[in-house]
C-alpha atoms as a PDB file:
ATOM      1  CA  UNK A   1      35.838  -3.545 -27.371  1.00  0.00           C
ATOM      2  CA  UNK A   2      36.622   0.036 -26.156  1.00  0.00           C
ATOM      3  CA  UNK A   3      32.671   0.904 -26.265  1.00  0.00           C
ATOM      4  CA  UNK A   4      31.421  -1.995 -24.412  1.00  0.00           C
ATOM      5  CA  UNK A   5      33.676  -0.673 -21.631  1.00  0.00           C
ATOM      6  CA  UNK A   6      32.396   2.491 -21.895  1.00  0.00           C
ATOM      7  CA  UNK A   7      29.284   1.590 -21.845  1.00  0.00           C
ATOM      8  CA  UNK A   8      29.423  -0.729 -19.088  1.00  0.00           C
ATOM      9  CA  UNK A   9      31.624   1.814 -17.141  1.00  0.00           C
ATOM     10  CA  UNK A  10      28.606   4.289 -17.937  1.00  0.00           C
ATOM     11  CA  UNK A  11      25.866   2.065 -16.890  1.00  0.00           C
ATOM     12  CA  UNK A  12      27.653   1.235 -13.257  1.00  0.00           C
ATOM     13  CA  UNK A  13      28.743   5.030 -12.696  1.00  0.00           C
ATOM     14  CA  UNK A  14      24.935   5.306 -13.146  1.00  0.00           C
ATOM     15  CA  UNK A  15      23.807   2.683 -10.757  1.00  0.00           C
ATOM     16  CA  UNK A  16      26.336   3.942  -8.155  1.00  0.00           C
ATOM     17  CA  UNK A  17      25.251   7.894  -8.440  1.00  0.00           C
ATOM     18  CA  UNK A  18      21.580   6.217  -8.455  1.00  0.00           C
ATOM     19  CA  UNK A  19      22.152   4.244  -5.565  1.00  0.00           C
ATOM     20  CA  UNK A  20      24.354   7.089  -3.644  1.00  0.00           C
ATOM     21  CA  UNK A  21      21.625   9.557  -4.054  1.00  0.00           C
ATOM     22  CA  UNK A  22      18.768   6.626  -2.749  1.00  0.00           C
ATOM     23  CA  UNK A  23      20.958   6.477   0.417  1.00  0.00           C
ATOM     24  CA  UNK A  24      20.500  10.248   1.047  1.00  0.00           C
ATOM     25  CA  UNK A  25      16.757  10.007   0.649  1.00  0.00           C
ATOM     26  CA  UNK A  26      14.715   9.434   3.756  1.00  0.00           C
ATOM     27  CA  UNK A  27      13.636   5.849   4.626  1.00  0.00           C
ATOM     28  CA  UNK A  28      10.472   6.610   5.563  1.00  0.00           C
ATOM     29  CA  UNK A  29       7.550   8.384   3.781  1.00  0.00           C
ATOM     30  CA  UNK A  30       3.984   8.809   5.037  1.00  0.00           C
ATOM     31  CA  UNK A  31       0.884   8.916   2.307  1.00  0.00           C
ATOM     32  CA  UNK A  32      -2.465   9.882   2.317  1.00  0.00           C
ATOM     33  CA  UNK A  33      -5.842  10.023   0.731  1.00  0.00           C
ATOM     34  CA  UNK A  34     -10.008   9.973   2.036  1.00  0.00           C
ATOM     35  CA  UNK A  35     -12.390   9.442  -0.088  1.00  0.00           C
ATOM     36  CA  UNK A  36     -15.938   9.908   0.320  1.00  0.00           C
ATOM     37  CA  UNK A  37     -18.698   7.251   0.021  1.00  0.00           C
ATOM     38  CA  UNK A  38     -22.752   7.049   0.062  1.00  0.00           C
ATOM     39  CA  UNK A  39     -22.528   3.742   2.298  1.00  0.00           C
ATOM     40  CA  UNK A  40     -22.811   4.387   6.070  1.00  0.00           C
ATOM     41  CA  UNK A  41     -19.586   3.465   8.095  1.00  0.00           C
ATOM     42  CA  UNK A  42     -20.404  -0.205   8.742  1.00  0.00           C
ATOM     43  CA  UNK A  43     -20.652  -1.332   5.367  1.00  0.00           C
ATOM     44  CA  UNK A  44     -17.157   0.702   4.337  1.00  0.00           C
ATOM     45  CA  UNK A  45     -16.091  -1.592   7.676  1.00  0.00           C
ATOM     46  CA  UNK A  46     -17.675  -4.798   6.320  1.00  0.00           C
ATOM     47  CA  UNK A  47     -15.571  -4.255   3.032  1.00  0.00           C
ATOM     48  CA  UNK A  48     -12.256  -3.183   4.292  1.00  0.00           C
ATOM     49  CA  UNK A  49     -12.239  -5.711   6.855  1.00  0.00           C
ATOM     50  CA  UNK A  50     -12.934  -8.603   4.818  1.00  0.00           C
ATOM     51  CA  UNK A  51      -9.497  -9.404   4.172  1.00  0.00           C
ATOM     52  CA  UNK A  52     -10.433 -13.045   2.244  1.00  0.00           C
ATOM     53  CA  UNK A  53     -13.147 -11.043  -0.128  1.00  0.00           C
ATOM     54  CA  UNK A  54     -10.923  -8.346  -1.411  1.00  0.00           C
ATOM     55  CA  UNK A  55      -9.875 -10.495  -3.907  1.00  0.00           C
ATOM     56  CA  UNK A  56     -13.257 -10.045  -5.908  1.00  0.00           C
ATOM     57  CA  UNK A  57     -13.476  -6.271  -5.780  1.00  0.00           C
ATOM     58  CA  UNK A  58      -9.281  -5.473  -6.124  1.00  0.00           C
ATOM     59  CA  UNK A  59      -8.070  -6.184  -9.550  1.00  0.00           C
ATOM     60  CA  UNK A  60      -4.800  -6.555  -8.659  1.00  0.00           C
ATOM     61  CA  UNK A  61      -4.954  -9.513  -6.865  1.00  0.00           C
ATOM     62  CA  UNK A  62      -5.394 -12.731  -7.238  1.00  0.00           C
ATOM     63  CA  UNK A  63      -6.311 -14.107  -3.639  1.00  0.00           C
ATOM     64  CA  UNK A  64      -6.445 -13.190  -0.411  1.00  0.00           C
ATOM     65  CA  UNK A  65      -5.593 -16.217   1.913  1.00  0.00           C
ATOM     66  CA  UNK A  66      -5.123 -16.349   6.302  1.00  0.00           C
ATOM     67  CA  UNK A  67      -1.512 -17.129   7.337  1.00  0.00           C
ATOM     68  CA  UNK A  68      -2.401 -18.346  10.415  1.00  0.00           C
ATOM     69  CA  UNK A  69      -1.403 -16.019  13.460  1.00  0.00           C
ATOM     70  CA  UNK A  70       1.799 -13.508  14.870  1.00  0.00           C
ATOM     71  CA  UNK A  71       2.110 -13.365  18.472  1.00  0.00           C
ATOM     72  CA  UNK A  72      -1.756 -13.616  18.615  1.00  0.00           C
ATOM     73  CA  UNK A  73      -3.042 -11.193  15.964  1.00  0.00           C
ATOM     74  CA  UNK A  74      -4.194 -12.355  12.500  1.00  0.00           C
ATOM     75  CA  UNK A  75      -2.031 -12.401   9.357  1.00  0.00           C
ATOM     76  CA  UNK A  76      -3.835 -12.462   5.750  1.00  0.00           C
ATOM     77  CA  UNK A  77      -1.342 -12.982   2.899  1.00  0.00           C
ATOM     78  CA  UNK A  78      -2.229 -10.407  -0.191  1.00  0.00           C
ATOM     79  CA  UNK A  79      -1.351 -12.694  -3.743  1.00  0.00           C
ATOM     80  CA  UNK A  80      -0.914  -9.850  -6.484  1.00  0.00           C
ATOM     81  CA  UNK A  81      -1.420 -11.180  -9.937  1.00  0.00           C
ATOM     82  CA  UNK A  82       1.695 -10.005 -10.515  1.00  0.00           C
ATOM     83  CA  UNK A  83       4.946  -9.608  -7.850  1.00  0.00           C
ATOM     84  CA  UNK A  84       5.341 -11.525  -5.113  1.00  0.00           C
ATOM     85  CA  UNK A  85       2.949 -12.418  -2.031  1.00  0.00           C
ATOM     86  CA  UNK A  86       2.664  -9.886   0.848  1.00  0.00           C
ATOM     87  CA  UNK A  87       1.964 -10.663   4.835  1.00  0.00           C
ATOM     88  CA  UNK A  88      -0.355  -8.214   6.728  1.00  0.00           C
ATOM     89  CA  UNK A  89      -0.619  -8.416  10.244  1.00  0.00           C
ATOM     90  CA  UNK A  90      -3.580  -6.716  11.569  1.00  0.00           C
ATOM     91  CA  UNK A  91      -2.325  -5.262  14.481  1.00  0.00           C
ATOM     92  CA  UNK A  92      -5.130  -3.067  15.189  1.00  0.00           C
ATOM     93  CA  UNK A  93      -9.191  -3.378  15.069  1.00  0.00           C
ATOM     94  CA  UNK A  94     -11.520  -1.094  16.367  1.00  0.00           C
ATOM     95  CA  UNK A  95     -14.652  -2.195  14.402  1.00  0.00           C
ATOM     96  CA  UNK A  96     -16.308  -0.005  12.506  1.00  0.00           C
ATOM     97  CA  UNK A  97     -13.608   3.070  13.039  1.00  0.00           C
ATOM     98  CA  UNK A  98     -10.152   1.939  12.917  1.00  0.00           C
ATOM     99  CA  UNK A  99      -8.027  -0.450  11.294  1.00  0.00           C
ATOM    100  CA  UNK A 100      -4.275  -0.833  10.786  1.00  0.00           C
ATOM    101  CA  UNK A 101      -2.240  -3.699   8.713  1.00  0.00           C
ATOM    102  CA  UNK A 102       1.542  -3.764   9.249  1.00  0.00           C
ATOM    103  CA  UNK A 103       3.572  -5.735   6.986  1.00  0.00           C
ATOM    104  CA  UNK A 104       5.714  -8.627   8.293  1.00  0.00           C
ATOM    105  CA  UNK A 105       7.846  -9.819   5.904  1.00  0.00           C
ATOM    106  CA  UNK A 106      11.644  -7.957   6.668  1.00  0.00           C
ATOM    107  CA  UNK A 107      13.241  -9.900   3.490  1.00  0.00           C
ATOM    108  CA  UNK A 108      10.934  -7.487   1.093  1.00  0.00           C
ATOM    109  CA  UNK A 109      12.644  -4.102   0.145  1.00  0.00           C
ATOM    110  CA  UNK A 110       9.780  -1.959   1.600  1.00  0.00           C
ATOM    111  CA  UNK A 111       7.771  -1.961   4.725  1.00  0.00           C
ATOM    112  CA  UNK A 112       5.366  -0.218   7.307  1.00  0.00           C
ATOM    113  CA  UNK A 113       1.689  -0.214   7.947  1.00  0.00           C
ATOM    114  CA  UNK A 114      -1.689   0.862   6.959  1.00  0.00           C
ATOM    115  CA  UNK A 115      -4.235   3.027   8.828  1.00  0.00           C
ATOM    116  CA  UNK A 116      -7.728   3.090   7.914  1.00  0.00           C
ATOM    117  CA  UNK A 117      -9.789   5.268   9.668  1.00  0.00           C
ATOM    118  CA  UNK A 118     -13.080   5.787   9.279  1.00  0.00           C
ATOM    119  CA  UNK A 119     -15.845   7.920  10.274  1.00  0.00           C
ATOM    120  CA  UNK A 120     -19.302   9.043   9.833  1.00  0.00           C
ATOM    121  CA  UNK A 121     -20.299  12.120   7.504  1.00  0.00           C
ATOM    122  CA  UNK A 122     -23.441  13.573   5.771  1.00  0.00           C
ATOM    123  CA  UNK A 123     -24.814  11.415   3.458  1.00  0.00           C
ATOM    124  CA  UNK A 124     -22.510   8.231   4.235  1.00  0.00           C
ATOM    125  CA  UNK A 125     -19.136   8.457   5.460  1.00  0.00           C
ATOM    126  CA  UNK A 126     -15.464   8.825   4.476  1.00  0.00           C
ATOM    127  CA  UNK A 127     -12.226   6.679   5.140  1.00  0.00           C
ATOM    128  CA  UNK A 128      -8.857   8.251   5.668  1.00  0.00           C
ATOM    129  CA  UNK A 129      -6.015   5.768   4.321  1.00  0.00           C
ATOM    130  CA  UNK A 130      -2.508   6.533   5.568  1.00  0.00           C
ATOM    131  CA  UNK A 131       0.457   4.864   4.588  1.00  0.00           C
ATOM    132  CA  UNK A 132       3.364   5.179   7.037  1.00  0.00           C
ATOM    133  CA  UNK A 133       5.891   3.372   5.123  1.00  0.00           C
ATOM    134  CA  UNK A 134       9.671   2.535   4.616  1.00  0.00           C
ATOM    135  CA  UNK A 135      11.741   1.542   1.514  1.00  0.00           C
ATOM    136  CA  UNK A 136      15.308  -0.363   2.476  1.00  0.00           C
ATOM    137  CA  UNK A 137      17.063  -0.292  -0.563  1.00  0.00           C
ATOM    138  CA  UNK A 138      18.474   2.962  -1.898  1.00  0.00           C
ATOM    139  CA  UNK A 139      18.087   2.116  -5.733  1.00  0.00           C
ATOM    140  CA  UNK A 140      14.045   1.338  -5.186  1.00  0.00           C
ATOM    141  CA  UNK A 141      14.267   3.786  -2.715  1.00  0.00           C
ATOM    142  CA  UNK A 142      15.610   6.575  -5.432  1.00  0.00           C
ATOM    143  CA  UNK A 143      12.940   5.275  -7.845  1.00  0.00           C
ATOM    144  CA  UNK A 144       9.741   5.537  -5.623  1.00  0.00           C
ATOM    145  CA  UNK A 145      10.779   8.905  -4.972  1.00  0.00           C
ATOM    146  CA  UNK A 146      11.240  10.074  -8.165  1.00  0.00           C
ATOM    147  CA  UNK A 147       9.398   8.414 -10.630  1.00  0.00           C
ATOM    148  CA  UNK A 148       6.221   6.672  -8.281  1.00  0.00           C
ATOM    149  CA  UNK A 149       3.404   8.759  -6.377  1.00  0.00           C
ATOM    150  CA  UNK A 150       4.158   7.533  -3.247  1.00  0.00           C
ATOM    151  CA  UNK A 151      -0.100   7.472  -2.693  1.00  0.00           C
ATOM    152  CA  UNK A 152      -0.888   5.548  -5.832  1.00  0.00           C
ATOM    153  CA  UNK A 153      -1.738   2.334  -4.058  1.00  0.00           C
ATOM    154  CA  UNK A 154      -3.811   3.933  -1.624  1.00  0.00           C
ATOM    155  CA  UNK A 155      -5.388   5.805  -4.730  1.00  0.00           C
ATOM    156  CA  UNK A 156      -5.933   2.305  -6.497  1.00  0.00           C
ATOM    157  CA  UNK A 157      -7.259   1.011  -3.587  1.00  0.00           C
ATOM    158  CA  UNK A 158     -10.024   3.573  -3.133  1.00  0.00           C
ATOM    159  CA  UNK A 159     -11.135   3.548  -6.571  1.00  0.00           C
ATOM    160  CA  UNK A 160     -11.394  -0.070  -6.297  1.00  0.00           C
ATOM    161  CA  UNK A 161     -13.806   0.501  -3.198  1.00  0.00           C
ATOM    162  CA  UNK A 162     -15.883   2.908  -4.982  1.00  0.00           C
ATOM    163  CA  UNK A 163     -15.954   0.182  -7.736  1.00  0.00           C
ATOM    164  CA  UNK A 164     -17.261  -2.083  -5.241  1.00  0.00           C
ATOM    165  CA  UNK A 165     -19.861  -0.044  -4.269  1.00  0.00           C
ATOM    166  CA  UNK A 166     -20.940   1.224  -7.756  1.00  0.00           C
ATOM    167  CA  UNK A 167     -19.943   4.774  -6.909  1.00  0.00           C
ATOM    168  CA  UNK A 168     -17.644   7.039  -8.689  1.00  0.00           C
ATOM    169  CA  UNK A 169     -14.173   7.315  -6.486  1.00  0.00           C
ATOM    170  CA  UNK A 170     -14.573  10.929  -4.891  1.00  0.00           C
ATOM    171  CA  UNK A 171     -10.815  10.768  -3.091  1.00  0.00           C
ATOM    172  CA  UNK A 172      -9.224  14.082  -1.958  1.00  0.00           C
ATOM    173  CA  UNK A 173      -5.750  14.563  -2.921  1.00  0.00           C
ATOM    174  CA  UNK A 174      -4.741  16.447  -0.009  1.00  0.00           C
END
């Protein structure tokens, strides 16, 4: 009996050290990546803005449905096959150059908005993803500091686009 209280002590010292350290960490993070395509802007427009067709080109989701309207600007909900469904409102469109998605849901444990931005370049063009976001709680806050690339979704997203276009992903780290 002594060593399950040990270990149970152990286990919520741990998740209190973990969870003191999260609440030190900055709430906010910004991320990202460009990569570099052969398409001409429009058609990297066509695809980023078609919100319901992402499904067929992003494997990690399963559909991509409208949620009618917030305070007149459209809402898609993103269904992951796996996790729970996300709200984007797009609160910015400037077809074929800009593009930014804020997430509306304040129950989920993260939050912020995506920038696209893209622009014209020899031989096709390149689109600039930045991720301007915020994580609430302190323990998923520790962990997406420490153990997650705070980019890797934008990464996975622009592979997925060079997918799409039958390209291999050329996406600057920096």
């Amino acid at each position: 009996m002594k060593w399950v209280l040990i270990i149970v002590g152990a286990i919520g010292a741990l998740v209190a050290v973990v969870a003191i350290i999260g609440s030190l960490l900055p709430k906010g993070h910004v991320a990202r990546r460009t990569a570099h395509f052969a398409q001409p802007p429009e058609q990297v427009w066509v695809a980023i803005s078609d919100f319901a067709g992402q499904a067929a080109w992003r494997p990690e989701l399963k559909a991509v449905e409208p949620a009618g309207d917030r305070n007149g600007k459209a809402v898609w909900l993103e269904v992951p096959k796996s996790g729970s469904p996300m709200p984007l409102e797009t609160t910015e469109m400037d077809a074929p150059r800009r593009l930014v998605r804020t997430i509306t849901d304040p129950k989920l444990p993260f939050g912020g908005r995506w920038i696209y931005d893209v622009a014209p370049e020899p031989g096709g063009s390149r689109l600039t993803i930045t991720e301007e976001g915020e994580v609430y709680n302190p323990i998923f806050r520790f962990v997406s500091h420490y153990f997650m690339d705070t980019a890797g979704t934008i990464e996975g997203y622009l592979t997925a686009l060079s997918a799409k276009f039958a390209e291999p992903p050329r996406i600057d780290k920096a």
